[in-house]
Protein backbone atom coordinates (compact mmCIF):
# COMPACT_ATOMS: atom_id res chain seq x y z
CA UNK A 1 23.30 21.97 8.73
CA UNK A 2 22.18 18.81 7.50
CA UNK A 3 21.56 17.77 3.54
CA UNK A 4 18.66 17.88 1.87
CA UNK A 5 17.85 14.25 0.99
CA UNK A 6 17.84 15.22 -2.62
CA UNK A 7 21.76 16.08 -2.76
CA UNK A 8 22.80 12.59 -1.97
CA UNK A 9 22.85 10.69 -4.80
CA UNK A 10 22.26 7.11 -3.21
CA UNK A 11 18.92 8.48 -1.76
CA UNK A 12 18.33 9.89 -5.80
CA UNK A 13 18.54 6.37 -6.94
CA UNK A 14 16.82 5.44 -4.67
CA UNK A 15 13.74 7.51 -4.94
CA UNK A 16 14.00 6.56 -8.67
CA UNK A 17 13.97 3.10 -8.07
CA UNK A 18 11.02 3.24 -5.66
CA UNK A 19 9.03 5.55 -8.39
CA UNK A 20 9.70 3.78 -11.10
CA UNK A 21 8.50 0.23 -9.31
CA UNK A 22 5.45 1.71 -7.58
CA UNK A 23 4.51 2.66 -11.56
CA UNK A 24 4.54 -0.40 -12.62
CA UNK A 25 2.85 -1.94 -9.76
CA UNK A 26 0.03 0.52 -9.94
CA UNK A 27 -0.19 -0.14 -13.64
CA UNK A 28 -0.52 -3.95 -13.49
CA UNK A 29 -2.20 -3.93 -10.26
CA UNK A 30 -5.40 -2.00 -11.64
CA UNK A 31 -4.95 -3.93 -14.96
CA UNK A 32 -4.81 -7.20 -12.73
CA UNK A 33 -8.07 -6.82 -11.21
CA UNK A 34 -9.45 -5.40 -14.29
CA UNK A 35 -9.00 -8.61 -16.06
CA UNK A 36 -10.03 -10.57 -13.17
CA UNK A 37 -13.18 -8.67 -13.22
CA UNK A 38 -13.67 -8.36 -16.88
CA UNK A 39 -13.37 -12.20 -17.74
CA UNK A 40 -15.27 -13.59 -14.74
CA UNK A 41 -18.22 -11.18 -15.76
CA UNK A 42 -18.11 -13.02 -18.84
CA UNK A 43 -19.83 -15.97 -17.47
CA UNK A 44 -20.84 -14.63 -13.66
CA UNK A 45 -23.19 -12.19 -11.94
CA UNK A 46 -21.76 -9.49 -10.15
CA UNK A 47 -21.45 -10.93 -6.89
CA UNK A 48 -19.62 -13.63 -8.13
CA UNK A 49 -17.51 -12.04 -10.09
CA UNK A 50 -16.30 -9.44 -7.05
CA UNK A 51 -15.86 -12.46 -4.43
CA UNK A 52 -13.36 -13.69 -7.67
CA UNK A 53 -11.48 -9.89 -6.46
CA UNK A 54 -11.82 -11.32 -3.03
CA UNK A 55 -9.62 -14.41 -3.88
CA UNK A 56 -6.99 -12.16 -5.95
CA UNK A 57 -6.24 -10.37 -2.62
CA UNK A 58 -5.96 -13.82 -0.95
CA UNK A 59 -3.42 -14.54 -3.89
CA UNK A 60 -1.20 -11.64 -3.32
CA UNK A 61 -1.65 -11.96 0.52
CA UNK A 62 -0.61 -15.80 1.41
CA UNK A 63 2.65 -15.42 -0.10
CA UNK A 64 3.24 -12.54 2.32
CA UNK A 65 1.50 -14.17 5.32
CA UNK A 66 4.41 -16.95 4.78
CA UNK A 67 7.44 -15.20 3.73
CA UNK A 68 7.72 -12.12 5.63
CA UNK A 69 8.92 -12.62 9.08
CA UNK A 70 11.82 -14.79 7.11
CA UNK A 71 12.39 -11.41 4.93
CA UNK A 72 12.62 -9.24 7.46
CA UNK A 73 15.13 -11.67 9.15
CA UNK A 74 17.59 -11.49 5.86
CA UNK A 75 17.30 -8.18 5.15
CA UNK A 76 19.10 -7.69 8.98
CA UNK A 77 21.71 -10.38 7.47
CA UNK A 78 22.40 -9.46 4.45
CA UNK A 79 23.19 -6.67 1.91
CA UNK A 80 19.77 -5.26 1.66
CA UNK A 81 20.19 -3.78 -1.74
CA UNK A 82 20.50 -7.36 -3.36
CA UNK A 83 17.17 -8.29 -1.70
CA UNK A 84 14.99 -5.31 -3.18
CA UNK A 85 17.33 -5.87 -6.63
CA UNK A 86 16.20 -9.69 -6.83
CA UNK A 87 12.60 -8.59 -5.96
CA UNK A 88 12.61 -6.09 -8.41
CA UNK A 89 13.36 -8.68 -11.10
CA UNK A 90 11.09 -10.87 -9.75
CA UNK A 91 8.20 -8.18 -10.89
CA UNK A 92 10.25 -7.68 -13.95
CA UNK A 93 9.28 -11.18 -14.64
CA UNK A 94 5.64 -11.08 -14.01
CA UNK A 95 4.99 -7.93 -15.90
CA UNK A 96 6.44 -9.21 -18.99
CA UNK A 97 4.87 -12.36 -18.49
CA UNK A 98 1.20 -11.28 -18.47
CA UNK A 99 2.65 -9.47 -21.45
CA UNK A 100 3.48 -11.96 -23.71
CA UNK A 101 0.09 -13.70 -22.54
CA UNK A 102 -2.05 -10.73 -23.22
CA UNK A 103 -0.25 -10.55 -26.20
CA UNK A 104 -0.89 -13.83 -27.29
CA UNK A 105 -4.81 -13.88 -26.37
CA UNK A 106 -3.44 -16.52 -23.52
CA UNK A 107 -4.45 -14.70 -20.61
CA UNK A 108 -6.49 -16.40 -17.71
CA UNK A 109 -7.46 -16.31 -14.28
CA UNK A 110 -5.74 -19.21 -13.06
CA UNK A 111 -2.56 -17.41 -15.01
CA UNK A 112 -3.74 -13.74 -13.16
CA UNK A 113 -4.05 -15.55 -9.78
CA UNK A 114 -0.65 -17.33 -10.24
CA UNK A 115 1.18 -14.41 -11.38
CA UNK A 116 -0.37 -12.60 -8.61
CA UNK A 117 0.84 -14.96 -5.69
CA UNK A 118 4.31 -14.48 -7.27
CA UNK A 119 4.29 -10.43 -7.07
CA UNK A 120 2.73 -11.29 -3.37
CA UNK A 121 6.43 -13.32 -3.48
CA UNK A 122 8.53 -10.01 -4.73
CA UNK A 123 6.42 -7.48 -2.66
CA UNK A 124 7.14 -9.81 0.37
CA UNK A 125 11.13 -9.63 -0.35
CA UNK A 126 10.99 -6.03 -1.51
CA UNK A 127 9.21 -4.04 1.05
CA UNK A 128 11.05 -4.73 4.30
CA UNK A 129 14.56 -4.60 2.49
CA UNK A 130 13.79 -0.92 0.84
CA UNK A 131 12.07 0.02 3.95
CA UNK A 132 14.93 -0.59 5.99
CA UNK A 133 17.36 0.55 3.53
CA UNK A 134 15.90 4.30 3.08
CA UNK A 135 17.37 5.48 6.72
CA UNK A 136 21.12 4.17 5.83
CA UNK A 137 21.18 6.30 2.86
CA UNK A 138 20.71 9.68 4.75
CA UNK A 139 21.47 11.46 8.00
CA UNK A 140 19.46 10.90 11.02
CA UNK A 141 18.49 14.38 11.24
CA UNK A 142 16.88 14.35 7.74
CA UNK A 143 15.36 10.95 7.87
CA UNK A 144 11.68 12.44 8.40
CA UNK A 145 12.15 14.76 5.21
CA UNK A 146 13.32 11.74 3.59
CA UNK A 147 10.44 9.48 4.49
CA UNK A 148 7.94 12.12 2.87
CA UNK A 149 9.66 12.32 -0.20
CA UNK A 150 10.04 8.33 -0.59
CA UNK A 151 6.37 8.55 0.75
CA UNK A 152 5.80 11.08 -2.32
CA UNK A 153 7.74 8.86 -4.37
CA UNK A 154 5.48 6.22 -3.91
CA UNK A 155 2.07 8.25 -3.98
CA UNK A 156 3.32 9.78 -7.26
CA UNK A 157 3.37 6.15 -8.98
CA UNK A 158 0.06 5.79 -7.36
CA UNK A 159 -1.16 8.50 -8.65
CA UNK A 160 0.00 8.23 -12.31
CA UNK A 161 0.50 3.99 -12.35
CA UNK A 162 -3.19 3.11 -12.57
CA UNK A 163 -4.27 6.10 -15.21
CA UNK A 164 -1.33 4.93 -16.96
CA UNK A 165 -2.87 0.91 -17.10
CA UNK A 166 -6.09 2.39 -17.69
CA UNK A 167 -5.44 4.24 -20.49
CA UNK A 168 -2.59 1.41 -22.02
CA UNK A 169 -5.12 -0.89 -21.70
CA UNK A 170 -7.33 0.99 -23.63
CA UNK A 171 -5.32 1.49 -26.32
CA UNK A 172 -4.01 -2.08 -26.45
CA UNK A 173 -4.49 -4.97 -23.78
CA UNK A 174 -0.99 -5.91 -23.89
CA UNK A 175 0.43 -2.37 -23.27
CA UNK A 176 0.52 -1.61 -19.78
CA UNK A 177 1.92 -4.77 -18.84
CA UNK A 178 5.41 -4.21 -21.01
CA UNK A 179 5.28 -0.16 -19.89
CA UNK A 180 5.49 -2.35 -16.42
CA UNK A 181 8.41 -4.04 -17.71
CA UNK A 182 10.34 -1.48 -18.53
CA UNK A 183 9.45 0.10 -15.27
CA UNK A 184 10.38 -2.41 -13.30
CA UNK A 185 13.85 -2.94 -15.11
CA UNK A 186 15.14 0.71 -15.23
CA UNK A 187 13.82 0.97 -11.51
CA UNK A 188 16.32 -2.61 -11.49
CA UNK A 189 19.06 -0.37 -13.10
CA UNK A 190 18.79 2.74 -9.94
CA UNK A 191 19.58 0.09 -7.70
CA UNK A 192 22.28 -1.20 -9.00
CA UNK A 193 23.73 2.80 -9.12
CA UNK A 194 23.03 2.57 -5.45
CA UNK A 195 26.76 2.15 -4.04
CA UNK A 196 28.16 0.83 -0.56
CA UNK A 197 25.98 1.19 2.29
CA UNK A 198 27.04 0.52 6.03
CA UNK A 199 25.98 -3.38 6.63
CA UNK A 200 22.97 -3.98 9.36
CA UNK A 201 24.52 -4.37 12.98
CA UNK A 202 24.09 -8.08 14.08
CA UNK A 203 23.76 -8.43 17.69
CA UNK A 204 21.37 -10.04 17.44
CA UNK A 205 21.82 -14.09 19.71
CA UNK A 206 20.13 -17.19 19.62
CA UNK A 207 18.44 -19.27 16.56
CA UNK A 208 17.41 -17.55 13.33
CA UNK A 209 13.28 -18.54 14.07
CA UNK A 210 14.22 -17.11 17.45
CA UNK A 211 15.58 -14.31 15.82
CA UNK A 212 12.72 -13.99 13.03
CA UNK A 213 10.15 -13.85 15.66
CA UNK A 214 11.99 -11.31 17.75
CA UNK A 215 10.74 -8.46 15.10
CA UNK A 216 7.00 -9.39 16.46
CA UNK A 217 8.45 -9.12 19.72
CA UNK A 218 9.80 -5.81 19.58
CA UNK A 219 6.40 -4.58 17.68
CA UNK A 220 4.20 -5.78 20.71
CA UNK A 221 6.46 -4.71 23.10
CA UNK A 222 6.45 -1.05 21.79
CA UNK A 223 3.12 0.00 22.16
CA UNK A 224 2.94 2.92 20.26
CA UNK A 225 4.45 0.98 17.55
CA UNK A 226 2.18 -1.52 17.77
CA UNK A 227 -0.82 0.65 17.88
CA UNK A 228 -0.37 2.55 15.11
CA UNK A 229 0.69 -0.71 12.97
CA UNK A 230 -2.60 -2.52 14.22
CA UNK A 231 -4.58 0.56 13.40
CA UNK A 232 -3.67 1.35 9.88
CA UNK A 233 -4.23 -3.00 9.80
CA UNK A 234 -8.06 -3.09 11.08
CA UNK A 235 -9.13 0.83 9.61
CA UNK A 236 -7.83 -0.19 5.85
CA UNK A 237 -8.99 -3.67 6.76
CA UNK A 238 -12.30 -2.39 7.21
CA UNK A 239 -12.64 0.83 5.04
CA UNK A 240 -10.90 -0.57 2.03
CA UNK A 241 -12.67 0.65 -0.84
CA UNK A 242 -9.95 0.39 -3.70
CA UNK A 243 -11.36 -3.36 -4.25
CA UNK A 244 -14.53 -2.35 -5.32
CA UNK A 245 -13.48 0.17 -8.00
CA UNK A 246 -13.79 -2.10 -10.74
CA UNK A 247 -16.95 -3.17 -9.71
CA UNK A 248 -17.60 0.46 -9.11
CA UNK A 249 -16.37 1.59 -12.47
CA UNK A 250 -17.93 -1.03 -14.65
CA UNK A 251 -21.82 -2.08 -13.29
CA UNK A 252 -22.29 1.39 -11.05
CA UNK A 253 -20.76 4.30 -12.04
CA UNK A 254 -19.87 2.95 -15.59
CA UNK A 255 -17.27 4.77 -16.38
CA UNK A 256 -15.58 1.67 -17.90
CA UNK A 257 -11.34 0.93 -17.84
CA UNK A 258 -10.38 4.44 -18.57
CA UNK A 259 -13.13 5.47 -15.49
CA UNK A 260 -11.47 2.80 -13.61
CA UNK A 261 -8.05 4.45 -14.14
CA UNK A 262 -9.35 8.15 -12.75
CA UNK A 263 -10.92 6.28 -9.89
CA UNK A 264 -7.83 4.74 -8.62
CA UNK A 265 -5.61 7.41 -9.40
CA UNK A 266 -8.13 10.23 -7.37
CA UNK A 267 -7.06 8.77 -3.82
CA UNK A 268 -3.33 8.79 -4.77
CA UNK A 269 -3.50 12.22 -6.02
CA UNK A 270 -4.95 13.38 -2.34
CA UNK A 271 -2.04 11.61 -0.82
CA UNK A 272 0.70 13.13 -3.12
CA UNK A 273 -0.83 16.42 -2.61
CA UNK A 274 0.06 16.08 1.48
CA UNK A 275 3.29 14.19 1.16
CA UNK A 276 4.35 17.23 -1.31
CA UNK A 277 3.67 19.16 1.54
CA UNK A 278 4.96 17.47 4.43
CA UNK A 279 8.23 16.90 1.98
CA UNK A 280 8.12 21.11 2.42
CA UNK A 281 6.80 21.28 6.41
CA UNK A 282 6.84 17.98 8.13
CA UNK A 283 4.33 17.55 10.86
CA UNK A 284 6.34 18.30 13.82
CA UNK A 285 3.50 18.88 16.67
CA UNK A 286 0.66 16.66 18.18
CA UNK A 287 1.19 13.62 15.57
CA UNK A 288 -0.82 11.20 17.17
CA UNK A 289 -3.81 12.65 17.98
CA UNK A 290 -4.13 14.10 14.14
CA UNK A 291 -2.99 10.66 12.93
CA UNK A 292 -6.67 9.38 14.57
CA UNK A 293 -8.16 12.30 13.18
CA UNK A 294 -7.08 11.56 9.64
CA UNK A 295 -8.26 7.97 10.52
CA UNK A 296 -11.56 9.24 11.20
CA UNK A 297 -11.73 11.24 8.07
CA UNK A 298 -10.56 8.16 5.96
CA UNK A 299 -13.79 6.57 7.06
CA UNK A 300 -16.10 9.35 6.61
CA UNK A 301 -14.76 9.77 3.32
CA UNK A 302 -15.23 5.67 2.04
CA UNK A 303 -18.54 6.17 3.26
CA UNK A 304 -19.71 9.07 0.72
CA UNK A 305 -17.95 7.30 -2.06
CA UNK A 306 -19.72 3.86 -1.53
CA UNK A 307 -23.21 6.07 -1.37
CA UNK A 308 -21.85 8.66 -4.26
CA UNK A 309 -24.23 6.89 -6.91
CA UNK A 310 -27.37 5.77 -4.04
CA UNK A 311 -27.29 9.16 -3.09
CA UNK A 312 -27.67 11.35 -6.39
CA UNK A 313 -30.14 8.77 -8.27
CA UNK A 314 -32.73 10.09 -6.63
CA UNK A 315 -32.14 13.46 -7.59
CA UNK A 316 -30.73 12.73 -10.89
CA UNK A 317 -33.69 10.15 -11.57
CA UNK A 318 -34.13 6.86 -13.17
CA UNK A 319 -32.92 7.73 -16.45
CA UNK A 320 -29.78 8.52 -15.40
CA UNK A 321 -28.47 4.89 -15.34
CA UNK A 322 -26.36 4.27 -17.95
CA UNK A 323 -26.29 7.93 -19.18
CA UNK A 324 -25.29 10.59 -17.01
CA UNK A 325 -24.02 9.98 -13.95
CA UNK A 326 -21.48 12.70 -14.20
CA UNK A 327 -22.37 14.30 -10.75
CA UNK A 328 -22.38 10.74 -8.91
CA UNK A 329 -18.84 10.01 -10.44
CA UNK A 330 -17.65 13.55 -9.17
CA UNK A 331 -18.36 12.82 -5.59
CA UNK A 332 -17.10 9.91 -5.90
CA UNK A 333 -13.72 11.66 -7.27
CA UNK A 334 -13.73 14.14 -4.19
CA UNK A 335 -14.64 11.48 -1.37
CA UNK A 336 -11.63 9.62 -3.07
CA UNK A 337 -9.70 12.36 -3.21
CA UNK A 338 -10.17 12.83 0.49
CA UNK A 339 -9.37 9.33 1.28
CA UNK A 340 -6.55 9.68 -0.16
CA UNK A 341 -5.15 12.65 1.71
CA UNK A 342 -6.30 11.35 4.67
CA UNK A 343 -4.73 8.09 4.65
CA UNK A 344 -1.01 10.15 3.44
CA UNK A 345 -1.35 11.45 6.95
CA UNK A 346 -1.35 8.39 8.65
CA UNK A 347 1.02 6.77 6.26
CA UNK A 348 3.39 9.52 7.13
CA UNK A 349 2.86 9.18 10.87
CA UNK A 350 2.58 5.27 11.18
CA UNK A 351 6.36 5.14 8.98
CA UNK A 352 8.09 7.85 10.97
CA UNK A 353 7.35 6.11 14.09
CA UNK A 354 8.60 2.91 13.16
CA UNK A 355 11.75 3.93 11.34
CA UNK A 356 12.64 6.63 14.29
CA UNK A 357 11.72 3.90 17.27
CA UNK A 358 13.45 1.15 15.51
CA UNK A 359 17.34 0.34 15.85
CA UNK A 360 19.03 -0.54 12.69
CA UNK A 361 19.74 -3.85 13.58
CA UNK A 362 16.02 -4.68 13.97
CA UNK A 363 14.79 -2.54 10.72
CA UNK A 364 14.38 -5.07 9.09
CA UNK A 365 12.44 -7.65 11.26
CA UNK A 366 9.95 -4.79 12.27
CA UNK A 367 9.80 -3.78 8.68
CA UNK A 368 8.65 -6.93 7.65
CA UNK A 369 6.30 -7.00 10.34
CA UNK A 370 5.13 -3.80 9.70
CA UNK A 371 4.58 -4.82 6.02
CA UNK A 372 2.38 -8.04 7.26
CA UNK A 373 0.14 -5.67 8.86
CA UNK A 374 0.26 -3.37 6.05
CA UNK A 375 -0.27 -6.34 3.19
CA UNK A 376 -3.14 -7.81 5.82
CA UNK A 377 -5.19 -4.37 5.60
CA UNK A 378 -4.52 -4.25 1.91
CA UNK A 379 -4.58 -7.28 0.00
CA UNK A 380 -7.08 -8.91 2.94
CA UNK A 381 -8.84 -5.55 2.69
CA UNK A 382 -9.69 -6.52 -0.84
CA UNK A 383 -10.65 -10.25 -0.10
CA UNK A 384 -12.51 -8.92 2.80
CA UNK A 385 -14.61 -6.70 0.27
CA UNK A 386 -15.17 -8.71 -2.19
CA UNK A 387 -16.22 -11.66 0.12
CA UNK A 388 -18.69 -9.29 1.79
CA UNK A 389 -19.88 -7.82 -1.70
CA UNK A 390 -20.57 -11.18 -2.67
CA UNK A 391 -22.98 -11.50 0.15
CA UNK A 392 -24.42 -8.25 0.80
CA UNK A 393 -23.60 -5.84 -2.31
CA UNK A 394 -20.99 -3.97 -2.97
CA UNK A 395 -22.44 -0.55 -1.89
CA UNK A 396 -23.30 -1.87 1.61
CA UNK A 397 -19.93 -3.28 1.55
CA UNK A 398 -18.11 -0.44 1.24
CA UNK A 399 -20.15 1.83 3.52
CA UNK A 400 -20.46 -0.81 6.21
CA UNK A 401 -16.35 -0.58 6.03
CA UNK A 402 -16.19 3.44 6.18
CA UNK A 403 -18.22 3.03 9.75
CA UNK A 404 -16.14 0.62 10.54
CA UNK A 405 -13.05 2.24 10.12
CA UNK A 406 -14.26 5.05 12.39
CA UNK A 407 -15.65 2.36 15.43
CA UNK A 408 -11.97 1.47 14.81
CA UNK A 409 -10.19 4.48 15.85
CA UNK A 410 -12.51 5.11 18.31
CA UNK A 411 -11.86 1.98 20.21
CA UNK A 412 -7.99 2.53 19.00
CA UNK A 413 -8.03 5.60 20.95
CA UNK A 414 -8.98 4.20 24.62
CA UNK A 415 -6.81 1.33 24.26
CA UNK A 416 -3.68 2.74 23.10
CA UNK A 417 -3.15 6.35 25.12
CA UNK A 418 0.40 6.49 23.64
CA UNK A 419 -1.23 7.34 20.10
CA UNK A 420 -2.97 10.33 21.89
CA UNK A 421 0.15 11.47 23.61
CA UNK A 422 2.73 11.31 21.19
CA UNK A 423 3.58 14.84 20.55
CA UNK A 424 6.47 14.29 18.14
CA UNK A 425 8.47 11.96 16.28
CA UNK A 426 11.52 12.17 18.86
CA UNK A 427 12.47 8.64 19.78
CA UNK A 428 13.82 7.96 23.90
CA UNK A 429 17.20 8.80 24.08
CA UNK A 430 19.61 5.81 23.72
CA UNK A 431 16.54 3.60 21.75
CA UNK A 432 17.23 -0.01 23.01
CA UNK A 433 15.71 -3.60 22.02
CA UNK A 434 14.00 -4.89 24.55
CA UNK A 435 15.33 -7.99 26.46
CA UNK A 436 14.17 -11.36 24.80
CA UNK A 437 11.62 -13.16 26.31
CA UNK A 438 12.14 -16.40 28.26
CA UNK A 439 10.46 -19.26 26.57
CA UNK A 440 9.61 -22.74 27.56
């Protein structure tokens, strides 16, 4: 019988590590666009100040759009515990930067957007080398188990990281961003606990760009691979509503930074909820057809939360604004909520595929493809919000991205049949890289 995941104690450290570094991140992340927000509304309208949380996501994104596919090709070369402990340090770095200039009433947006590019910089080093390294630290036969409980990991510091900023930054500006930096270094510490793994197979031939760009190969080769990658890319893309939420928390719900930190913190909670529970019974039957349910759901639910305060003003009445809008920020809470959980599902799905239809040796590459696509529906997700929000509000916005999402997996559907016939998360037997391509 194989071990639980839990009883080896690389995979502990590891789970530590990833916890302890998703905290952080949540906790600057939210205070991040917070700031952004706060001090552009000093001197801008609204619409001006959310296409400013466009450009942040640009920030974090380029940085990613440059470095990944080289990533992806060192973490197959290289000890891939040295990559996510450099990253890590990297963040270290930031957080107690932004410290010291909070701290020092220095703080300002060209500083946020700089410091952001460079945490685009660690994420783009950090997320294809832990990705990859997850599966050597446990048997094959647990790996699924293990992938919902570093997929719990990871919602729990979502779920706790941005109440955490929210209510640090309450208390003090400076706070959340040293909390971060202690985060980030004892998460530093777990990885350095983390002892001898077996190195990355290299067979792979030909130049390293050749070799770099063989990771998009295998992705667009493997269809189902590549179609639930490119749908997770073009839903979030689309039905991103995590950009808005300071927008959402300070001029329409106005709930203010400790609002703010319940709002990001209610989608998280839905996904920890299922992770828990796939960490108990992993999905085992019909995973692709309720991967583009959940899909569906996602944009249903981005939908009510972008009309949560449009649709109870007219029963709560005018003089609700800027008094009680209790019952609008509830539903917006639950359709969050159910975002959330929603989105765990296809998280859960999306990973297992790659990691089970992925040889070792390519991990790596198709990790740091994978996180592209990922960082392109997130961090474009945002700049594709608040770009839109500039021009057409950010209520429309939002809502026009929920029915989105769902036209999406609609279309997703009919042009990738795999996704509606995968049954289970059983890879072909004897899982090969396809042949390079010929190139002229």
């Amino acid at each position: 019988m194989a071990p639980h995941p839990f009883t080896i104690p690389n995979f502990r450290f590891y789970w530590l590590a990833r916890l302890s570094t998703t905290l952080g991140q949540m906790a600057m992340v939210i205070v991040i666009g917070w700031q952004v927000y706060d001090i552009a509304r000093e001197t801008m309208s609204v619409r001006e100040a959310a296409f400013q949380l466009g450009l942040i996501g640009v920030a974090q994104f380029l940085p990613l759009l440059i470095l990944s596919l080289y990533a992806g090709w060192i973490a197959d070369r290289i000890d891939r515990r040295w990559i996510a402990r450099g990253a890590v340090a990297l963040e270290a770095f930031c957080a107690l930067s932004l410290f010291w200039l909070t701290y020092t009433d220095a703080v300002t947006l060209p500083a946020l957007f700089g410091i952001a590019a460079l945490l685009g910089v660690a994420r783009a080093f950090a997320s294809p080398a832990l990705g990859a390294l997850a599966p050597n630290l446990v048997p094959k036969a647990v790996l699924p188990t293990a992938i919902a409980l570093s997929a719990l990991s990871w919602q729990t510091g979502s779920v706790i990281g941005p109440a955490l900023g929210g209510y640090l930054y309450a208390a003090m500006d400076w706070l959340p961003y040293a909390v971060s930096g202690g985060l980030f270094l004892f998460a530093l510490l777990m990885l350095f606990l983390i002892g001898p793994v077996p190195p990355p197979a290299r067979n792979a031939s030909g130049s390293p760009w050749a070799q770099m760009i063989d990771g998009l190969h295998y992705v667009r080769r493997n269809r189902l691979v590549l179609g639930a990658i490119s749908l997770d890319l073009f839903a979030v893309l689309l039905g991103g509503a995590t950009a808005m939420l300071p927008v959402y928390a300070r001029d329409i719900l106005q709930v203010g930074s400790e609002g703010l930190g319940h709002l990001r913190a209610a989608p998280a909670i839905g996904a920890v909820t299922i992770a828990a529970f796939f960490a108990w019974r992993p999905l085992k039957t019909n995973v692709g057809v309720k991967m583009l349910a959940a899909v569906v759901v996602f944009g249903l639910a981005t939908a009510v939360f972008g009309l949560s305060a449009p649709l109870l003003l007219p029963i709560l009445g005018p003089s609700a604004i800027g008094h009680d809008l209790a019952p609008a920020v509830l539903l917006a809470l639950l359709a969050l909520f159910v975002l959330g959980a929603a989105d765990m599902v296809s998280v859960y799905v999306r990973q297992s595929l790659i990691q089970l239809y992925t040889p070792d040796e390519m991990r790596g590459r198709v990790g740091a493809v994978s996180t592209l696509f990922i960082s392109g529906s997130n961090e474009l997700g945002e700049a594709e919000s608040g770009f839109l929000a500039a021009a057409i509000g950010p209520v429309a916005a939002v809502v026009g991205g929920g029915i989105g999402a769902i036209l999406v997996t609609i279309l997703w559907a009919k042009l990738f049949p795999e996704l509606r016939r995968a049954r289970t998360f059983e890879p072909p037997a004897n899982l090969e890289i396809p042949p390079r391509e010929m190139t002229t």
